[in-house]
C-alpha atoms as a PDB file:
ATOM      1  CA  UNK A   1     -10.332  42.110   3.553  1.00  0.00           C
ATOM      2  CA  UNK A   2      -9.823  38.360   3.747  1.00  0.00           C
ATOM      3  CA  UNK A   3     -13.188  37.438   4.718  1.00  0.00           C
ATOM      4  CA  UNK A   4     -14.081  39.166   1.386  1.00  0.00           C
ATOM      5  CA  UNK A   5     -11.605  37.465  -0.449  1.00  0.00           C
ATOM      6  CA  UNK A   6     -12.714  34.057   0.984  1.00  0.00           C
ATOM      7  CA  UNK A   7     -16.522  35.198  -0.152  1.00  0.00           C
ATOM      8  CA  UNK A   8     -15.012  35.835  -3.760  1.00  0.00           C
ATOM      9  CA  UNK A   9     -13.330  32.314  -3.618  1.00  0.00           C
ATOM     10  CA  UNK A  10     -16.518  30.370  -2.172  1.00  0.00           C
ATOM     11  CA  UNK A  11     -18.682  32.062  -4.962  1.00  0.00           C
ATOM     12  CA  UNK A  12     -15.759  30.867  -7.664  1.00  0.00           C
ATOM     13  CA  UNK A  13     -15.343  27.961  -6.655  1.00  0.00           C
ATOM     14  CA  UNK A  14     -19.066  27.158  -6.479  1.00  0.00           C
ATOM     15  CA  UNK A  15     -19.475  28.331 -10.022  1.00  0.00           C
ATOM     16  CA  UNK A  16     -16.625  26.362 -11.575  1.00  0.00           C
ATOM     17  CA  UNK A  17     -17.856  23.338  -9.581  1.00  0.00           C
ATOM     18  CA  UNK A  18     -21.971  23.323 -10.294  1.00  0.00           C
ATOM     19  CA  UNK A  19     -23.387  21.213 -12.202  1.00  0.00           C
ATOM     20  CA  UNK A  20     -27.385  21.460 -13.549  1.00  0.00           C
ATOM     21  CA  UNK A  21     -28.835  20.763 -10.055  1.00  0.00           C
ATOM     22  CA  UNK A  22     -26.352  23.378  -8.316  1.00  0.00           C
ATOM     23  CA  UNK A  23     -24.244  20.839  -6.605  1.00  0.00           C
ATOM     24  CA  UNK A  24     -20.786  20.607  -6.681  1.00  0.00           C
ATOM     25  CA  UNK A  25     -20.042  16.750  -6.577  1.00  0.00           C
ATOM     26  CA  UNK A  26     -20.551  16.155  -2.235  1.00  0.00           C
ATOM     27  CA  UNK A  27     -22.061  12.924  -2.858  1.00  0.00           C
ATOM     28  CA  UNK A  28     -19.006  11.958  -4.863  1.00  0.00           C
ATOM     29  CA  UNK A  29     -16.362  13.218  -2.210  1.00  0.00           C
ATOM     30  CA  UNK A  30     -17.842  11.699   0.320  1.00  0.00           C
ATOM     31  CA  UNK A  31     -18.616   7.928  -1.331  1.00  0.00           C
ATOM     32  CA  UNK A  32     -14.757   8.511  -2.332  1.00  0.00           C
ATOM     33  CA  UNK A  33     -14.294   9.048   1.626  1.00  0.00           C
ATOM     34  CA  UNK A  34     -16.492   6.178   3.374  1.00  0.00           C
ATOM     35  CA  UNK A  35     -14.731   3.790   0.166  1.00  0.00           C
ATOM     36  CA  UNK A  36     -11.222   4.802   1.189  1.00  0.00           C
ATOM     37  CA  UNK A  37     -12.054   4.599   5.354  1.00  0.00           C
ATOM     38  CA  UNK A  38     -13.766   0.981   5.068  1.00  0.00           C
ATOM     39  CA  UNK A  39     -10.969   0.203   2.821  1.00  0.00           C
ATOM     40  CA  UNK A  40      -8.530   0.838   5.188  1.00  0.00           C
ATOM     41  CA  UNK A  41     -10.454  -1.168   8.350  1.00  0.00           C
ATOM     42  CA  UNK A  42     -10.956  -4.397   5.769  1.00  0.00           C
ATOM     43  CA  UNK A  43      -8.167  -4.268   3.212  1.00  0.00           C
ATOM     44  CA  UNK A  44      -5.173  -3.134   4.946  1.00  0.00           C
ATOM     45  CA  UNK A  45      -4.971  -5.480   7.478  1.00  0.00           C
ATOM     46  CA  UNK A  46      -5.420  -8.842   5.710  1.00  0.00           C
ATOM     47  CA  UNK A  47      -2.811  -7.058   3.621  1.00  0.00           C
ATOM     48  CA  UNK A  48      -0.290  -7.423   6.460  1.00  0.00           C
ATOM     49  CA  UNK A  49      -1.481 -11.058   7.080  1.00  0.00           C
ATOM     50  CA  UNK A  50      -1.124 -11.955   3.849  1.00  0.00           C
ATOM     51  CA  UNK A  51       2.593 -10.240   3.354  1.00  0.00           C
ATOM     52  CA  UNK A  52       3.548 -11.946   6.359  1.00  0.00           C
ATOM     53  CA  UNK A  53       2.507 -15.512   5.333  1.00  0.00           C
ATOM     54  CA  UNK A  54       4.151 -15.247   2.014  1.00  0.00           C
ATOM     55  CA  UNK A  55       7.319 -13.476   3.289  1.00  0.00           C
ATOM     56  CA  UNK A  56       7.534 -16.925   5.784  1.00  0.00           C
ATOM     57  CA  UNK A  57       6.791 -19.142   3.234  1.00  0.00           C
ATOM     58  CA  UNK A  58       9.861 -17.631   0.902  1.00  0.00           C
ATOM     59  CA  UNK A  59      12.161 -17.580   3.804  1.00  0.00           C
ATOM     60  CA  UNK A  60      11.320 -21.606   4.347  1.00  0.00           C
ATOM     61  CA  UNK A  61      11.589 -22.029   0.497  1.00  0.00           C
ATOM     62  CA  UNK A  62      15.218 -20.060   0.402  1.00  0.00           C
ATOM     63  CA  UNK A  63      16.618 -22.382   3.038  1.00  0.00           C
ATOM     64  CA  UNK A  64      14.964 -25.461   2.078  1.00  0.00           C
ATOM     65  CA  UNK A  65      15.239 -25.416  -1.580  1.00  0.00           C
ATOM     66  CA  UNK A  66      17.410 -22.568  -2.790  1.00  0.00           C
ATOM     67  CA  UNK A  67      20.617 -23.097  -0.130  1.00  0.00           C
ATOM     68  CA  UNK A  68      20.268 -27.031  -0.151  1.00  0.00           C
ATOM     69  CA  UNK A  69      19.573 -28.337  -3.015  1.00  0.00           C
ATOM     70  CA  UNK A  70      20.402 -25.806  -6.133  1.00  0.00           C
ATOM     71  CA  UNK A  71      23.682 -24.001  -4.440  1.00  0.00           C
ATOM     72  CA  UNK A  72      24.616 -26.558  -1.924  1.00  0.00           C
ATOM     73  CA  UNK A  73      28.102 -25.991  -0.434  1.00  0.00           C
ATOM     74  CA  UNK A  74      30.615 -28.321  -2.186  1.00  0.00           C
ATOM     75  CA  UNK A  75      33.839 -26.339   0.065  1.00  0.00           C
ATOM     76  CA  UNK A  76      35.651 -28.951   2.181  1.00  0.00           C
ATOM     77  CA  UNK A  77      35.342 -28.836   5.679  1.00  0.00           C
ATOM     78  CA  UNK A  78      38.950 -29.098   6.821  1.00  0.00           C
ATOM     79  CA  UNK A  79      41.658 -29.116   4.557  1.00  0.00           C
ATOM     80  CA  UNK A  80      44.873 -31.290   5.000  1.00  0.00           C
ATOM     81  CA  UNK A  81      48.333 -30.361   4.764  1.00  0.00           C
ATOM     82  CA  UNK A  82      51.327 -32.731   4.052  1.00  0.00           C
ATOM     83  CA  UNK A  83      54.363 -31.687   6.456  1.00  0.00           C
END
């Protein structure tokens, strides 16, 4: 029973999928495949360089620029009472 129904969904699917030379897009699934797996082996991990570096180079701008010289802290360090 199920090995028939597979048969019936092979032959289906092969029918819906053809196209004038009788194949069903392979070369196109598998280009998509080998572009998505060298992708990941080049791409990805200059991606994580490159988020790194700029992460850094925010964190040095945020303490350098941002908390010194546009917000600087203008609170006074000890405060002094009359008795």
């Amino acid at each position: 029973m199920n090995l028939e129904r597979i048969q019936r969904i092979s032959v289906w699917l092969r029918v819906k999928m053809a196209d004038e030379r009788g194949e069903y897009g392979m070369g196109t699934v598998i280009s998509i495949a080998i572009g998505l797996i060298v992708t990941s082996f080049i791409i990805l991990p200059e991606l994580r360089n490159f988020s790194t570096t700029i992460m850094d180079k925010m964190d040095t701008w945020w303490a350098n620029t941002v908390v010194k010289d546009i917000f600087p802290t203008t609170i006074p360090t000890t405060v002094t009472t009359t008795p």
